[in-house]
Protein backbone atom coordinates (compact mmCIF):
# COMPACT_ATOMS: atom_id res chain seq x y z
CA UNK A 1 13.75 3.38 -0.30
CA UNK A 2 11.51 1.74 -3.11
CA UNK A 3 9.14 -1.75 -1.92
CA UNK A 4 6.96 -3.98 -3.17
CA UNK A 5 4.22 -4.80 -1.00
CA UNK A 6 1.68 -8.07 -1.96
CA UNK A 7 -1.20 -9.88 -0.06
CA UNK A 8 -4.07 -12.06 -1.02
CA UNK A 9 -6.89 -10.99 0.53
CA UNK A 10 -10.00 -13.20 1.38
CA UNK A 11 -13.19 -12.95 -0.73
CA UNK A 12 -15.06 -11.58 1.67
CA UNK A 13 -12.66 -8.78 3.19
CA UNK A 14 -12.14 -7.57 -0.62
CA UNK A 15 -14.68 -4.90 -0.31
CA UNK A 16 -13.63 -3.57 3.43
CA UNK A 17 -9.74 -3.43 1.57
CA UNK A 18 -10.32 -1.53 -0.70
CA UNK A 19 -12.31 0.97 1.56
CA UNK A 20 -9.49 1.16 3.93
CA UNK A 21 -6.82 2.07 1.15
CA UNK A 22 -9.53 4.67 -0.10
CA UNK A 23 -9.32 6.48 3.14
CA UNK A 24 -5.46 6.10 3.08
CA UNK A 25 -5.44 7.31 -0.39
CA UNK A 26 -7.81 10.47 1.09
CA UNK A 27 -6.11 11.10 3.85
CA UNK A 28 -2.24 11.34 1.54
CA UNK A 29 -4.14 13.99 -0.76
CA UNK A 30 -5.41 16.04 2.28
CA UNK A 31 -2.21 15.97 3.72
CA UNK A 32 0.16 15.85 1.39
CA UNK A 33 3.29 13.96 2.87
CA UNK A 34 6.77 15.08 1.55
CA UNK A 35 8.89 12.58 0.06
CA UNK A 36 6.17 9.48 -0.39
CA UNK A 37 4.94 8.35 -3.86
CA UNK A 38 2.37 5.12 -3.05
CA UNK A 39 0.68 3.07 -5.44
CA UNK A 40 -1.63 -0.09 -5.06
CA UNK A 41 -3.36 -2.20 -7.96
CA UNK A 42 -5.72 -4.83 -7.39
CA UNK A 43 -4.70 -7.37 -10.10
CA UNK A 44 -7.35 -9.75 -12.30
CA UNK A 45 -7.91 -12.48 -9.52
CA UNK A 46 -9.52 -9.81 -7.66
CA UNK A 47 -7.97 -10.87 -4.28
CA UNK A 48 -4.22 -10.31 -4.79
CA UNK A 49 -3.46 -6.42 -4.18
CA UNK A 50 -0.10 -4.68 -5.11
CA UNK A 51 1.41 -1.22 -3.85
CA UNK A 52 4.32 0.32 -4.77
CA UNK A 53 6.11 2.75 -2.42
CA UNK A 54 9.01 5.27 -2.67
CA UNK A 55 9.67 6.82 0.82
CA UNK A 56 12.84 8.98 0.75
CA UNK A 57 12.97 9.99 4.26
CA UNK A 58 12.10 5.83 5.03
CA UNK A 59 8.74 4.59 6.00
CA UNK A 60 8.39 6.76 9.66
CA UNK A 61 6.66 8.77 6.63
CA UNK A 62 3.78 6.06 6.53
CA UNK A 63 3.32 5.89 10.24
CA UNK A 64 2.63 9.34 10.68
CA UNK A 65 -0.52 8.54 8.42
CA UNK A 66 -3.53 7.81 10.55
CA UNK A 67 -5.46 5.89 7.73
CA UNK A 68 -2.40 4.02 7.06
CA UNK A 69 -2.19 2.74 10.75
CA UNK A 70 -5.79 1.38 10.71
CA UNK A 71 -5.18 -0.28 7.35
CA UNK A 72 -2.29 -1.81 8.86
CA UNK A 73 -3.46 -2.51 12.40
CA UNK A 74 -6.45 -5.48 10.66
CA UNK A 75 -4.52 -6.13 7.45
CA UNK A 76 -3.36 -9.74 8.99
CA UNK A 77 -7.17 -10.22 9.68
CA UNK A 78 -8.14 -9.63 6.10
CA UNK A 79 -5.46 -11.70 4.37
CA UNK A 80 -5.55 -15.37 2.93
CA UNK A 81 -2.15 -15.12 2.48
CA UNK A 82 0.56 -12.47 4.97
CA UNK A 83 1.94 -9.65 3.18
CA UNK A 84 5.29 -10.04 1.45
CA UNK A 85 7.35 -6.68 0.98
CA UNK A 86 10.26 -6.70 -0.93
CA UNK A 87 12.86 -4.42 -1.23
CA UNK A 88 13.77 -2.78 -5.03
CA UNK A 89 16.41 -1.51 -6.90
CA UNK A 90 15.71 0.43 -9.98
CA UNK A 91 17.44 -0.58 -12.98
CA UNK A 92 15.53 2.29 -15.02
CA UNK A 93 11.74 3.73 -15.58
CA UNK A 94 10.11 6.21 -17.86
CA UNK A 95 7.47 7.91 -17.39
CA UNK A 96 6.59 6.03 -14.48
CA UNK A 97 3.91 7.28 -12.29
């Protein structure tokens, strides 16, 4: 399963977001889940943030990641706008990582 994930995230919650997906980012190196590739960007505007999953087992692989579950748990809190996730189907990639 590959996704898209976007929100806008307020001004003032930019800092605390990016903190969060640090510790998520931490906690998927110290663990080391099989069968996940993540990515997130935070694009020019500064609020609008981007991630890029590939779960092949599906995402019960996320929610066995603490860090992930308090990211999750406020992201509604920190958003101007909900998260959208959409679903993708590669046509073809090289040397994507």
């Amino acid at each position: 399963m590959q996704v898209m994930i976007s929100c806008k995230i307020k001004p003032e919650q930019v800092e605390r977001n990016v903190e969060l997906l640090r510790e998520v980012y931490e906690e998927m190196r110290t663990l080391g889940p099989a069968g996940l590739r993540y990515a997130s960007f935070q694009l020019d505007d500064e609020v609008t943030f981007v991630s890029f999953a590939e779960m092949d087992d599906g995402p019960e692989v996320l929610r066995g990641l603490e860090a992930f579950q308090r990211y999750r748990a406020t992201l509604d809190e920190r958003c101007e706008e909900p998260p959208a996730m959409t679903v993708l189907r590669e046509v073809g990639s090289y040397g994507f990582r």
